[in-house]
C-alpha atoms as a PDB file:
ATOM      1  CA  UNK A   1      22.018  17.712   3.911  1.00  0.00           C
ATOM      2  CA  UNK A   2      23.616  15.813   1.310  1.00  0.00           C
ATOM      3  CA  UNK A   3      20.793  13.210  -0.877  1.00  0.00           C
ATOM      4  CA  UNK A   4      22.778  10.079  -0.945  1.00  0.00           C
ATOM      5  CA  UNK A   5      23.057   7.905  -3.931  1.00  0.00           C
ATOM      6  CA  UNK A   6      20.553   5.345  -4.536  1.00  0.00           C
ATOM      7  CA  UNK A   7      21.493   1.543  -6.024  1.00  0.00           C
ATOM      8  CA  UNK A   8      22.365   2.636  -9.492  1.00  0.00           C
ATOM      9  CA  UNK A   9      19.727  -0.619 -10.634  1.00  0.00           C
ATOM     10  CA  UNK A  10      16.462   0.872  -8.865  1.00  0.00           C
ATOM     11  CA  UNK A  11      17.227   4.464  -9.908  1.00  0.00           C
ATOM     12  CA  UNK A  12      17.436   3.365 -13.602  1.00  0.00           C
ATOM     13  CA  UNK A  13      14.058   1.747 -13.358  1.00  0.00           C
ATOM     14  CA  UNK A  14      12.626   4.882 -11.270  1.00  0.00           C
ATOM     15  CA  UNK A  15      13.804   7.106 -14.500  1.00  0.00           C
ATOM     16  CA  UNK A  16      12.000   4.405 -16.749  1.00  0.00           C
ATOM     17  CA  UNK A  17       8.997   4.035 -15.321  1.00  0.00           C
ATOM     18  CA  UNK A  18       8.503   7.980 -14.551  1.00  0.00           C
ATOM     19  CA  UNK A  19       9.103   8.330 -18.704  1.00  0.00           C
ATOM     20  CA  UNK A  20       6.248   5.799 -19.772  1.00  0.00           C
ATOM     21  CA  UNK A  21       5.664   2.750 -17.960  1.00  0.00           C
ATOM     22  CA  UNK A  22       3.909  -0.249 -19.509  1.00  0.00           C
ATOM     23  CA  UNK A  23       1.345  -1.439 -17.873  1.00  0.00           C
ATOM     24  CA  UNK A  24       1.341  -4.980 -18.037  1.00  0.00           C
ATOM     25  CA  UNK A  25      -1.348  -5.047 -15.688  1.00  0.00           C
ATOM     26  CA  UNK A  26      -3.426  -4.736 -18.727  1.00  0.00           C
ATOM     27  CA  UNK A  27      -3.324  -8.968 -19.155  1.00  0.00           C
ATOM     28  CA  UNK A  28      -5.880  -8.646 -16.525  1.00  0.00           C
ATOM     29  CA  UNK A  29      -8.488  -7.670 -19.009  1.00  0.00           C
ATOM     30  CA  UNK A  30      -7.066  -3.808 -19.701  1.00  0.00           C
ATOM     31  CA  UNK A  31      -6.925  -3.297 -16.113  1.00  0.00           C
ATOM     32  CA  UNK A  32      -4.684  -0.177 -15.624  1.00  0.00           C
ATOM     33  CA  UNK A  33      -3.256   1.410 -12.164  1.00  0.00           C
ATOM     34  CA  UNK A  34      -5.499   4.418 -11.284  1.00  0.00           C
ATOM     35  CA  UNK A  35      -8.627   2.679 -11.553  1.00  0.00           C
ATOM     36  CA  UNK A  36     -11.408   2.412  -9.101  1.00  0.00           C
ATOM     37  CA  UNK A  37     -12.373  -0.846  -7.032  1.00  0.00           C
ATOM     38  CA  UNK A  38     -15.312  -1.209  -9.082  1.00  0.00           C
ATOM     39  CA  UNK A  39     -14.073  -0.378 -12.071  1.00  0.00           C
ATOM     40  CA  UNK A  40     -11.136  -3.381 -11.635  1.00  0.00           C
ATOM     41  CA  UNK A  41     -13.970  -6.045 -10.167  1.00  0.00           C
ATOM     42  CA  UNK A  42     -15.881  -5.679 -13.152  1.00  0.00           C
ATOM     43  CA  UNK A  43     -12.789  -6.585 -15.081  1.00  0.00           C
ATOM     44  CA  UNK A  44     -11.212  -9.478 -13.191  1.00  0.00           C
ATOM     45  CA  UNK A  45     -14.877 -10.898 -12.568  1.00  0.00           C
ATOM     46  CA  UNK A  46     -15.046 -11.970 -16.663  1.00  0.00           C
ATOM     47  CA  UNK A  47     -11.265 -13.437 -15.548  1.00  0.00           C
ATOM     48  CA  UNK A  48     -12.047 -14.828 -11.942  1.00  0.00           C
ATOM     49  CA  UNK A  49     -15.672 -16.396 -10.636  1.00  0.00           C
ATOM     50  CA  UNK A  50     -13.787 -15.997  -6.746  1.00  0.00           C
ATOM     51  CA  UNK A  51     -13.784 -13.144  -5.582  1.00  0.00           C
ATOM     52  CA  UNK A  52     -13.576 -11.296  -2.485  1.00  0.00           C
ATOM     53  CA  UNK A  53     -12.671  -7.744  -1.189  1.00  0.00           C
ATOM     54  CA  UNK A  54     -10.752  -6.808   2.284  1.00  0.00           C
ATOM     55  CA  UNK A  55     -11.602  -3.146   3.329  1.00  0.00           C
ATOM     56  CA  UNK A  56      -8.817  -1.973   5.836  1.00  0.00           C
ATOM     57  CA  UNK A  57      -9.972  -0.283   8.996  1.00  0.00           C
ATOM     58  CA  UNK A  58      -7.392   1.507   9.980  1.00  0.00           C
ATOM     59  CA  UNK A  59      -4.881   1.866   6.712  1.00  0.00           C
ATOM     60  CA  UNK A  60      -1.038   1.195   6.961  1.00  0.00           C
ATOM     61  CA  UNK A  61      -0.486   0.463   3.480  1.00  0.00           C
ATOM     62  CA  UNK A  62       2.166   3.440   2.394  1.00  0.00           C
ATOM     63  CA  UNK A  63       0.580   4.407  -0.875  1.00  0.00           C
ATOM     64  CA  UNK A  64      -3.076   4.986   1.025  1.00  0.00           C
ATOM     65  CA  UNK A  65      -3.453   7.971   2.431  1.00  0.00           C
ATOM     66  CA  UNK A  66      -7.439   7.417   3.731  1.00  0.00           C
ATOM     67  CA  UNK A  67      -8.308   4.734   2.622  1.00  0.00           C
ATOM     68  CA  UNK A  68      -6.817   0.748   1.845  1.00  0.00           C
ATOM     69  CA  UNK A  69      -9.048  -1.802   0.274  1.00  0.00           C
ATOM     70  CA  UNK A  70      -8.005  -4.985  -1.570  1.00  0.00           C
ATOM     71  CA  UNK A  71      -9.594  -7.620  -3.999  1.00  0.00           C
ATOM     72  CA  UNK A  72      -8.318 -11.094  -4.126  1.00  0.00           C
ATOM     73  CA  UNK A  73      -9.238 -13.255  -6.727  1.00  0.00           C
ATOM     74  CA  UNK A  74      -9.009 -16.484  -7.230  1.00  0.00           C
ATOM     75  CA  UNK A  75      -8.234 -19.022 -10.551  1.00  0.00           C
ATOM     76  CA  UNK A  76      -7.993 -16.217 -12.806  1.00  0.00           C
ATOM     77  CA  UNK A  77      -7.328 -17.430 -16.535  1.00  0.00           C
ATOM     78  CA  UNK A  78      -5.499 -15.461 -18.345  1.00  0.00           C
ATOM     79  CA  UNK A  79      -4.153 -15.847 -21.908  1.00  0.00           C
ATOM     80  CA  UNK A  80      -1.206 -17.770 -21.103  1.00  0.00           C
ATOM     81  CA  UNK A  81      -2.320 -19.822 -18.385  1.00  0.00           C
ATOM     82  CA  UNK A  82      -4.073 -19.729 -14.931  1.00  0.00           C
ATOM     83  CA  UNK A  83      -2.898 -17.813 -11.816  1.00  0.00           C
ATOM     84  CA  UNK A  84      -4.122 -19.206  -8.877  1.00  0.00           C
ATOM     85  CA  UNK A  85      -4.426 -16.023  -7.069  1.00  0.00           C
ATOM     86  CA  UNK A  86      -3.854 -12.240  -7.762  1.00  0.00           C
ATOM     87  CA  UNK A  87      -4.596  -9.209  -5.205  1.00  0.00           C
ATOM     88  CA  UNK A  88      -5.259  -6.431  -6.534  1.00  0.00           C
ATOM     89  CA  UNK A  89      -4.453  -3.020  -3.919  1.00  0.00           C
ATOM     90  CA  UNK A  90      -6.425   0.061  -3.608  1.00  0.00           C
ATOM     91  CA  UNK A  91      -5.148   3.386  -2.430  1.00  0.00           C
ATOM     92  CA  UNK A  92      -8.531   5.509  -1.990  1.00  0.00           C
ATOM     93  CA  UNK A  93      -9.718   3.805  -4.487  1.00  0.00           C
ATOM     94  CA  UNK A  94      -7.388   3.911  -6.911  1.00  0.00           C
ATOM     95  CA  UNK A  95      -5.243   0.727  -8.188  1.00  0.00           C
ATOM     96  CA  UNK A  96      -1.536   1.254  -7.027  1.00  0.00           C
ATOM     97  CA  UNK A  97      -0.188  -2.117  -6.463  1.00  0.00           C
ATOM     98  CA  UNK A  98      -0.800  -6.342  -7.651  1.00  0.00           C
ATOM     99  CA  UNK A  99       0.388  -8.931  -6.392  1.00  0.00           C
ATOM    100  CA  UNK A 100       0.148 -13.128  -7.563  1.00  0.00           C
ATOM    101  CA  UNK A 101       0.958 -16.345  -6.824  1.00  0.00           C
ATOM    102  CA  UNK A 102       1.318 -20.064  -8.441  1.00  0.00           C
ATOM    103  CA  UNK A 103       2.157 -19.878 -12.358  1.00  0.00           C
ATOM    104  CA  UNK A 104       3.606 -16.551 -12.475  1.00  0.00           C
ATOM    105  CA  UNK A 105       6.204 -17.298 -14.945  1.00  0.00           C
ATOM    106  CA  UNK A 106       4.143 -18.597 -17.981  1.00  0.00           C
ATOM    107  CA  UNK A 107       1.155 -16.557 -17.261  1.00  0.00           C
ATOM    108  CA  UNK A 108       2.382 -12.965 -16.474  1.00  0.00           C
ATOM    109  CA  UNK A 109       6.117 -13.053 -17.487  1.00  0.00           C
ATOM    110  CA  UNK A 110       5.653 -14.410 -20.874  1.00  0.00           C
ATOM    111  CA  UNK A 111       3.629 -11.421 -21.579  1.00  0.00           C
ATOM    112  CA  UNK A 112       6.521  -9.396 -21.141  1.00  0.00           C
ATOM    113  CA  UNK A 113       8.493  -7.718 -23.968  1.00  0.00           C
ATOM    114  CA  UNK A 114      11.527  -6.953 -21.711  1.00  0.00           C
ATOM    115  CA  UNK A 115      14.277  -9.232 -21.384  1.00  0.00           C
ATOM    116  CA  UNK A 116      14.698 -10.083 -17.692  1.00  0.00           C
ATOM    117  CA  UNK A 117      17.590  -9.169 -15.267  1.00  0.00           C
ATOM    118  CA  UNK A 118      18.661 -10.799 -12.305  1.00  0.00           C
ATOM    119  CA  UNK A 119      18.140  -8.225  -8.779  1.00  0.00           C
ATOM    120  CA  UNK A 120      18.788  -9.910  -5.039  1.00  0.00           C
ATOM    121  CA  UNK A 121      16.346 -13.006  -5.434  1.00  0.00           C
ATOM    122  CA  UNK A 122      14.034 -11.742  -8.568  1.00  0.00           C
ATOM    123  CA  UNK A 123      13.791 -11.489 -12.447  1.00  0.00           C
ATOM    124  CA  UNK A 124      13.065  -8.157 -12.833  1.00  0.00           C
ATOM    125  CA  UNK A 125      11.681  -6.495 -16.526  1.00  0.00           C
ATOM    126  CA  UNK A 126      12.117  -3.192 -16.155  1.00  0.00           C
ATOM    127  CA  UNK A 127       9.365  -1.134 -18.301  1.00  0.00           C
ATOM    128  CA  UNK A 128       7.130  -3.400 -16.755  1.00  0.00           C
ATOM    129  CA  UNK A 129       7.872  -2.467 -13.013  1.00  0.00           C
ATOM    130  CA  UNK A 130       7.669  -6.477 -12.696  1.00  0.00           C
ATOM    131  CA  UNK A 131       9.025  -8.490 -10.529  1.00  0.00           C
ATOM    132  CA  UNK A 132       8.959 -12.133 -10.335  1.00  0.00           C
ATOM    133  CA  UNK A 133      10.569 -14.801  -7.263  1.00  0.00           C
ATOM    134  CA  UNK A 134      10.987 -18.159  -9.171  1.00  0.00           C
ATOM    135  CA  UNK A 135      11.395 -20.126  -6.131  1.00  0.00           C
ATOM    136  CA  UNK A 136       8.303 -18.724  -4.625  1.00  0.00           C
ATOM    137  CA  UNK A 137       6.294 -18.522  -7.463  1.00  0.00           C
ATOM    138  CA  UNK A 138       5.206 -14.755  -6.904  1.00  0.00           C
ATOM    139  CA  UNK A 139       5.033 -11.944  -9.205  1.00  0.00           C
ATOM    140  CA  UNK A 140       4.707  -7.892  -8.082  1.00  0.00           C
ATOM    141  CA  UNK A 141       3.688  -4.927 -10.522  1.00  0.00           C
ATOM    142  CA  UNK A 142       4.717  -1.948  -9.136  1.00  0.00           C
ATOM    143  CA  UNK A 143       3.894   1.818 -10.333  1.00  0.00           C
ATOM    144  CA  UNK A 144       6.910   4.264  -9.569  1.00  0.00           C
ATOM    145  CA  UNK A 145       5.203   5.146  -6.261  1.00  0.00           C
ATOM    146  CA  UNK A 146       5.377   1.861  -4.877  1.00  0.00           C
ATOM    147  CA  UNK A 147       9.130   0.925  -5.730  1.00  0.00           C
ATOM    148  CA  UNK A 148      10.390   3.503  -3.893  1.00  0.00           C
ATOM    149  CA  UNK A 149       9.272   1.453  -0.816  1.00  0.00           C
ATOM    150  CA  UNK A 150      10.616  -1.630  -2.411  1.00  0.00           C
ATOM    151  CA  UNK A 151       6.772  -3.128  -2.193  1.00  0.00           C
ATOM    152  CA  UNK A 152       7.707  -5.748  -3.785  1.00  0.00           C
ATOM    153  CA  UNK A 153       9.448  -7.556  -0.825  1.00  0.00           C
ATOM    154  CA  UNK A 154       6.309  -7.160   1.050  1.00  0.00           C
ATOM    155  CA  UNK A 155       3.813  -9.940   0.926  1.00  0.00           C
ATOM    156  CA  UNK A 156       0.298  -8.726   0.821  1.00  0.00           C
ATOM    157  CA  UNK A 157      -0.373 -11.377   4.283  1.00  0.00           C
ATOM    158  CA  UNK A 158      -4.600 -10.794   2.711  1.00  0.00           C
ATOM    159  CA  UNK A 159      -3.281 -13.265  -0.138  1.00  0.00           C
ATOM    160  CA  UNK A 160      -3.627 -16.162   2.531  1.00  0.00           C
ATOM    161  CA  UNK A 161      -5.757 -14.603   5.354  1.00  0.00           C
ATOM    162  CA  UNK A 162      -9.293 -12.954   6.384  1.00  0.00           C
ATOM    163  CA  UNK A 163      -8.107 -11.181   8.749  1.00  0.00           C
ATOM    164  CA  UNK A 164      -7.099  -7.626   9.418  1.00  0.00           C
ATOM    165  CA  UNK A 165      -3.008  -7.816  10.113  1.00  0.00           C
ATOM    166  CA  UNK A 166      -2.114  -5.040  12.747  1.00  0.00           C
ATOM    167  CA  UNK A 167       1.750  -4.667  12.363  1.00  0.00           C
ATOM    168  CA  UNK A 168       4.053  -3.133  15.223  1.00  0.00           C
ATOM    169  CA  UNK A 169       2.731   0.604  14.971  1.00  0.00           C
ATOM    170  CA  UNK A 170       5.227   1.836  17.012  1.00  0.00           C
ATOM    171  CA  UNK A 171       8.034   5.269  15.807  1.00  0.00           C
ATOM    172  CA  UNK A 172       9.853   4.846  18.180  1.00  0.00           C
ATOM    173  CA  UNK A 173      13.385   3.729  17.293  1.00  0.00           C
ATOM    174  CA  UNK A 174      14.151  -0.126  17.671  1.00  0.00           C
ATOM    175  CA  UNK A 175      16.608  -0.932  20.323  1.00  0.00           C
ATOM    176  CA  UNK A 176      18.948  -2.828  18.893  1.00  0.00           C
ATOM    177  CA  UNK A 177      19.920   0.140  16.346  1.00  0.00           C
ATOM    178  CA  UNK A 178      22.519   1.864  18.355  1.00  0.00           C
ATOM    179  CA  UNK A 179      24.137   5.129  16.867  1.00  0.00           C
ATOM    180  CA  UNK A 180      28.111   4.719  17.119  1.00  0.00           C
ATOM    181  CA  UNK A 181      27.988   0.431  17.259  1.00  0.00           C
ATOM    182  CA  UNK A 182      29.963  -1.720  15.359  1.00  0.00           C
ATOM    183  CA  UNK A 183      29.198  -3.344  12.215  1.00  0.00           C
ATOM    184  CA  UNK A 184      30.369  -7.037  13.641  1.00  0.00           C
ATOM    185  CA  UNK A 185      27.686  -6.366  16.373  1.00  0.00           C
ATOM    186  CA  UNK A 186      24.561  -4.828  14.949  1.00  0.00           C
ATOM    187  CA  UNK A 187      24.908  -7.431  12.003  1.00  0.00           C
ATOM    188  CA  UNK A 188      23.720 -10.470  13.686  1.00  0.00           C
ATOM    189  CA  UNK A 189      20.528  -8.513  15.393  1.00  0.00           C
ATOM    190  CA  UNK A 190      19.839  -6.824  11.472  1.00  0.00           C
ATOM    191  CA  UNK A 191      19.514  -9.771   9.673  1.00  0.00           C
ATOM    192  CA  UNK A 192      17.395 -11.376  13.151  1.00  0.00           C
ATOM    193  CA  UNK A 193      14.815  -8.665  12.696  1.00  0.00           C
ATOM    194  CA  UNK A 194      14.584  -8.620   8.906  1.00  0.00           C
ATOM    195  CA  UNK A 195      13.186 -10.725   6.052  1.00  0.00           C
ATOM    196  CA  UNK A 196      16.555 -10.538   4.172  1.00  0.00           C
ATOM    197  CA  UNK A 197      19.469  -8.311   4.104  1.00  0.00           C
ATOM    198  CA  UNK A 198      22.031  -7.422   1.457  1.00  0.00           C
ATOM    199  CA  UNK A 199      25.340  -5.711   2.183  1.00  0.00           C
ATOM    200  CA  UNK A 200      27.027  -2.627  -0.192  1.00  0.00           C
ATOM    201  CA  UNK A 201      30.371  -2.120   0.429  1.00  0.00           C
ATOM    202  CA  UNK A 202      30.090   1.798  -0.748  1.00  0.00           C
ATOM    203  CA  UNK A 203      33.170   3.826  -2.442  1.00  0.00           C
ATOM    204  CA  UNK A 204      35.082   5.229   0.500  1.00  0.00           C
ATOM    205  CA  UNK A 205      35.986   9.280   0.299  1.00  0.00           C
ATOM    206  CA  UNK A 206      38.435  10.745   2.537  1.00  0.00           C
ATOM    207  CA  UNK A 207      39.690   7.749   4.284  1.00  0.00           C
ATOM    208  CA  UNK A 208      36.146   6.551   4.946  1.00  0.00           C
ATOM    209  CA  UNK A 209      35.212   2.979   4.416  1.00  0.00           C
ATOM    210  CA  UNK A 210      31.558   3.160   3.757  1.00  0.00           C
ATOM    211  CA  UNK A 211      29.143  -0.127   4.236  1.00  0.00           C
ATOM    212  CA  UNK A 212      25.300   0.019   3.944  1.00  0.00           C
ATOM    213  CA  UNK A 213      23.277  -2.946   4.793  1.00  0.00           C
ATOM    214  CA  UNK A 214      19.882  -3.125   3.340  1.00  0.00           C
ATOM    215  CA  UNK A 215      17.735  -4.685   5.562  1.00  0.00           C
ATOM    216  CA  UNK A 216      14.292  -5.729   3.836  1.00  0.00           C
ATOM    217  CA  UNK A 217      10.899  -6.388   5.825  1.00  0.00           C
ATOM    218  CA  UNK A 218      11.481  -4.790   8.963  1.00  0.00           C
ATOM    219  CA  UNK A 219       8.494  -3.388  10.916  1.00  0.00           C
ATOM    220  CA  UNK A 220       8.481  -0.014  11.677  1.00  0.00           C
ATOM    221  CA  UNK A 221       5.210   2.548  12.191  1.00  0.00           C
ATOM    222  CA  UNK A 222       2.930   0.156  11.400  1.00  0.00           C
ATOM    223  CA  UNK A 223       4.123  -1.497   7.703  1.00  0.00           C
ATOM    224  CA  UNK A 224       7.425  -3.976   7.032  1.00  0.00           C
ATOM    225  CA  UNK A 225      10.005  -1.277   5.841  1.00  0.00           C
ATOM    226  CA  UNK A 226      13.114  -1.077   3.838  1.00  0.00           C
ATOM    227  CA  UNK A 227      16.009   0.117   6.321  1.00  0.00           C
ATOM    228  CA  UNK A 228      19.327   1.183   4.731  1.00  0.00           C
ATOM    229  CA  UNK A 229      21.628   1.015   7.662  1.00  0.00           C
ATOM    230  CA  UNK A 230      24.833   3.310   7.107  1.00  0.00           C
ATOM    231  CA  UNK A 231      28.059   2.803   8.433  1.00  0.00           C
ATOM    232  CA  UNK A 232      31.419   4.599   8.573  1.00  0.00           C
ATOM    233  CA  UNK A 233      34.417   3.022   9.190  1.00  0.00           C
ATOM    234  CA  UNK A 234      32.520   0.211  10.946  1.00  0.00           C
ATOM    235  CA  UNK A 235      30.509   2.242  13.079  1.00  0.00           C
ATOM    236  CA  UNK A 236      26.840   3.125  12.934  1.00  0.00           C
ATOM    237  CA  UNK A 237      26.216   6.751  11.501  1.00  0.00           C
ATOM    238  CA  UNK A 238      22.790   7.090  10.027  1.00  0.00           C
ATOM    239  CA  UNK A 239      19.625   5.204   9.086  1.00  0.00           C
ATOM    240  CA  UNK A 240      17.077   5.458   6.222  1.00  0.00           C
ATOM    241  CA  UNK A 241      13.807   3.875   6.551  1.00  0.00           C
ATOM    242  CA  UNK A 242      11.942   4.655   3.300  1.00  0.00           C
ATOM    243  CA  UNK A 243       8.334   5.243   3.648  1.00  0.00           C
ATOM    244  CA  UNK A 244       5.217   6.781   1.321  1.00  0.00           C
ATOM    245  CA  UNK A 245       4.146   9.652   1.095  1.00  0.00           C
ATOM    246  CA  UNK A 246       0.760   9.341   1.049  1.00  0.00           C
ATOM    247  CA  UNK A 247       1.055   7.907   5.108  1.00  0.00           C
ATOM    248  CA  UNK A 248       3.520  11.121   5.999  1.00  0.00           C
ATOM    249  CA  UNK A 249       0.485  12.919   8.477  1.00  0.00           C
ATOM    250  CA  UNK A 250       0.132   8.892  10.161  1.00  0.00           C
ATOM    251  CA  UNK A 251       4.060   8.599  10.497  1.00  0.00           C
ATOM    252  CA  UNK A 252       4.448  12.454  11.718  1.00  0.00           C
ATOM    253  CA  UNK A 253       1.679  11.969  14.308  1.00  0.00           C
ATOM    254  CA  UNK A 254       3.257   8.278  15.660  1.00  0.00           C
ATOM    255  CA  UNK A 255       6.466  10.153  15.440  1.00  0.00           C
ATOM    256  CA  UNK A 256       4.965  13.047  17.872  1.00  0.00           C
ATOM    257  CA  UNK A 257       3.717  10.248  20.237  1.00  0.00           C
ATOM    258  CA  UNK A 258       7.495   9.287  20.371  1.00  0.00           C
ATOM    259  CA  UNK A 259       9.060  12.388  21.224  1.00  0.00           C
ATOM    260  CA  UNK A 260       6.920  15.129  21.332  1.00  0.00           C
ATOM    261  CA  UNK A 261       6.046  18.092  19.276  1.00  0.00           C
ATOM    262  CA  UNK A 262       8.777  18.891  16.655  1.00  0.00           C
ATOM    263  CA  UNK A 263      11.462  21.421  17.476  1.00  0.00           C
ATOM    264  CA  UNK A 264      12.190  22.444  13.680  1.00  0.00           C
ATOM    265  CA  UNK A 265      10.768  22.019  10.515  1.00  0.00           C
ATOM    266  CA  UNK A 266      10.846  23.619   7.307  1.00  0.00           C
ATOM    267  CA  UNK A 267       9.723  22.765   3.439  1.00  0.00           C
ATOM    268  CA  UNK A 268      12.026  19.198   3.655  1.00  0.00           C
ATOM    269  CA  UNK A 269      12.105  17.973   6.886  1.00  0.00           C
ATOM    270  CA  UNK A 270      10.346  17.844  10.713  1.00  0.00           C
ATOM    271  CA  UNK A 271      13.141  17.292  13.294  1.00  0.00           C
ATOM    272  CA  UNK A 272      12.610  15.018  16.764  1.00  0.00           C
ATOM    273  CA  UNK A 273      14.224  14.146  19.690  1.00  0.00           C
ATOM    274  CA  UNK A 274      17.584  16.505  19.725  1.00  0.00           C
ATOM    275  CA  UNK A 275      17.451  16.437  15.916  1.00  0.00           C
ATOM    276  CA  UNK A 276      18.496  12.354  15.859  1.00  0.00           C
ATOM    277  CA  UNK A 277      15.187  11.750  14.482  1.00  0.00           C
ATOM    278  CA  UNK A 278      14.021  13.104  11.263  1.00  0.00           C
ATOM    279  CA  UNK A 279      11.100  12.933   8.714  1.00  0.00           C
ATOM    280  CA  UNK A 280      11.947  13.947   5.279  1.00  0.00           C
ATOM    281  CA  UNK A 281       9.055  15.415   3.498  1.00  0.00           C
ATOM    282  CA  UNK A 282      10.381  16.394  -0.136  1.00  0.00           C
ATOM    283  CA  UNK A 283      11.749  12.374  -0.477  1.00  0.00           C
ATOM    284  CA  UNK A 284       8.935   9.946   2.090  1.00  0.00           C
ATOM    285  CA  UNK A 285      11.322   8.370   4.411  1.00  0.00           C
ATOM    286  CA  UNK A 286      12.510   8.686   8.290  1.00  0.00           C
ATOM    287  CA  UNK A 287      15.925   9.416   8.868  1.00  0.00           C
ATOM    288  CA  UNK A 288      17.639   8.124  11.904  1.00  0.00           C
ATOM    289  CA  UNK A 289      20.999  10.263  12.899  1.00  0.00           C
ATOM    290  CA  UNK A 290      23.664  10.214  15.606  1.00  0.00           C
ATOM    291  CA  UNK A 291      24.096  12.586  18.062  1.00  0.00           C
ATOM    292  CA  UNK A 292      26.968  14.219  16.447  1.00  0.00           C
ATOM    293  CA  UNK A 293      25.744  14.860  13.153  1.00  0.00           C
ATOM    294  CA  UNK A 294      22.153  16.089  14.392  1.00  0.00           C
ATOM    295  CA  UNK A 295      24.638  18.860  16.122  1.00  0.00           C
ATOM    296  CA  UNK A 296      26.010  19.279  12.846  1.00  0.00           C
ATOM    297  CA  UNK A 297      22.544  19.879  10.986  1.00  0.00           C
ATOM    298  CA  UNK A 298      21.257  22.153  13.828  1.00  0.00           C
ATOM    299  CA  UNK A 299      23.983  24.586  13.308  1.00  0.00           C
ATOM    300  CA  UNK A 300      23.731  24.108   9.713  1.00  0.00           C
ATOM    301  CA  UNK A 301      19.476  25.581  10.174  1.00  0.00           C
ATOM    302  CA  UNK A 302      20.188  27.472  12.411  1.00  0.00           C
ATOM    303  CA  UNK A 303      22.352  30.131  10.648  1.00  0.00           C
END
C-alpha cells in the first residue's frame, strides 16, 4: 500500500520535534514530559495550592496503554502571569500531554522563543509543540506522540468535570460513511458529526481530482478522533482515522467484537471484514477501504 502524504505543516513539526524538542513545559517549575505523577505534583504544588487528581478506570486516552491518570490544578502562578487552570496527563505514569485555560497568551506563550504561525484556528510555535486558541483562551503542549493524533483539538472534558467521561466505544464503522458516496452528500453529515472540518483540495494524478476532508473530534473506539476522509473524483474511496499506539491491543480487540477474528495480518497491518477494514500497526491508525480496493490489496498479499 502506498503511505499517503501528510499536511506538509504537521510533518515539518513531526521532523522538529523528533530532532530536539523544547520543552516549554519546564515554566511549570522544570516539569518535563516523562515524569511520574508524583514527581509533577510535587512541582506544580509550589505553583498551585488546588489540586486534584482523576484516575481513569477504564483508559481511552491514546497515549495510555494501562493506565490514564490526570492532575488538574488550579490558579497556578507562573512567571508571567496566572493560569487559571492547567491539566496535566499521565500515560502509566508518565507525563505525555498539558493542557490550560484563561491567560494562556501572556503566561505560557510569552515564554516562547519561536515566532508563531497561524494553523486552522491556532498560533502554533513549532519547537515548542505549542498550541494556543486565542478565542478560547486554551493552550496544548504536545510531545511528538501526541500530535500525531492531533490532541490538541481534543479538550481534556476533566478540565471542567469530576466525572469519568465514557465516549462512544464502539469499531464499528459509522453509518453515514458510505464507500462510493458523493462528496455533496457525505459533506453535510461530516461536518454534523465533527467538532470542525477543513477541506484539501489534493494534486490530482491521472485524471483524478483528489479532495480530503479533515474532520476533527469525531468519536470513534472510545476517544474523539481525527478522520481524513478521501475522495476521488467526488466519490468516497478510503478513510484514515489516526489513533495511538499505545491503545492498538484496545482498538484490535473492539475491532474483533465488530467483525470477528482477523482474516490476515502481517508485520503492518490486521485486516477485517472482507479486507474494508484495516488496522495499521507500523503507523497507529484504522483504515477504512472500499470494496474494490480491499480486492485490490488481497491479491496484492496474497501473491
Amino acid at each position: 500500500m502506498k503511505i499517503r502524504f501528510k499536511l506538509i505543516f504537521l510533518g515539518i513539526l513531526l521532523f522538529i520535534s523528533q530532532l530536539a524538542q523544547a520543552q516549554i513545559c519546564t515554566i511549570f517549575n522544570g516539569v518535563e514530559f516523562g515524569e511520574s505523577l508524583i514527581e509533577v505534583q510535587e512541582r506544580v504544588s509550589a505553583l498551585s495550592q488546588n489540586i486534584r487528581i482523576i484516575k481513569v478506570n477504564n483508559p481511552s486516552f491514546p497515549l495510555s496503554k494501562n493506565k490514564e491518570e490526570h492532575l488538574i490544578a488550579s490558579i497556578v502562578k507562573l512567571k508571567n502571569g496566572t493560569i487559571e487552570r492547567v491539566i496535566f496527563t499521565f500515560s502509566d505514569d508518565r507525563l505525555s500531554f498539558i493542557q490550560a485555560i484563561g491567560n494562556v497568551a501572556n503566561s505560557i506563550a510569552s515564554e516562547s522563543k519561536d515566532e508563531a504561525k497561524t494553523y486552522l484556528n491556532y498560533q502554533v510555535y513549532t519547537s515548542d509543540l505549542l498550541y494556543i486558541n486565542i478565542k478560547s483562551d486554551n493552550a496544548w503542549i504536545l510531545t511528538s506522540e501526541s500530535l500525531h493524533p492531533n490532541l490538541f483539538t481534543w479538550n481534556n472534558p476533566y478540565l471542567n468535570s469530576k466525572i469519568e467521561i465514557n465516549y462512544n466505544p464502539s469499531a464499528k464503522i459509522p453509518s453515514f460513511i458510505k464507500m462510493e458516496e458523493n462528496l455533496e452528500v457525505l459533506l453535510p453529515l461530516l461536518k454534523e458529526n465533527s467538532d470542525f472540518i477543513q477541506i484539501e483540495n489534493l494534486e490530482a494524478t491521472n485524471s483524478i481530482v483528489k479532495t480530503q476532508v479533515n474532520c476533527y473530534g469525531m468519536e470513534y473506539a472510545g476517544f474523539p478522533r481525527k478522520f481524513e476522509v478521501r475522495f476521488e473524483n467526488n466519490k468516497l474511496k478510503k478513510v484514515w482515522i489516526l489513533t495511538g499506539k499505545e491503545e492498538e491491543n484496545r482498538i484490535r480487540e473492539k475491532l474483533t467484537i465488530e467483525y470477528g477474528n482477523s482474516i490476515f495480518e502481517n508485520d503492518n497491518w490486521v485486516v477485517f471484514n472482507n479486507w474494508t477494514v484495516l488496522l495499521r500497526k507500523d503507523k497507529p491508525e484504522v483504515l477504512l477501504i472500499t470494496e474494490e480496493l480491499g480486492l485490490k490489496y488481497k491479491k496484492q498479499y496474497s501473491e
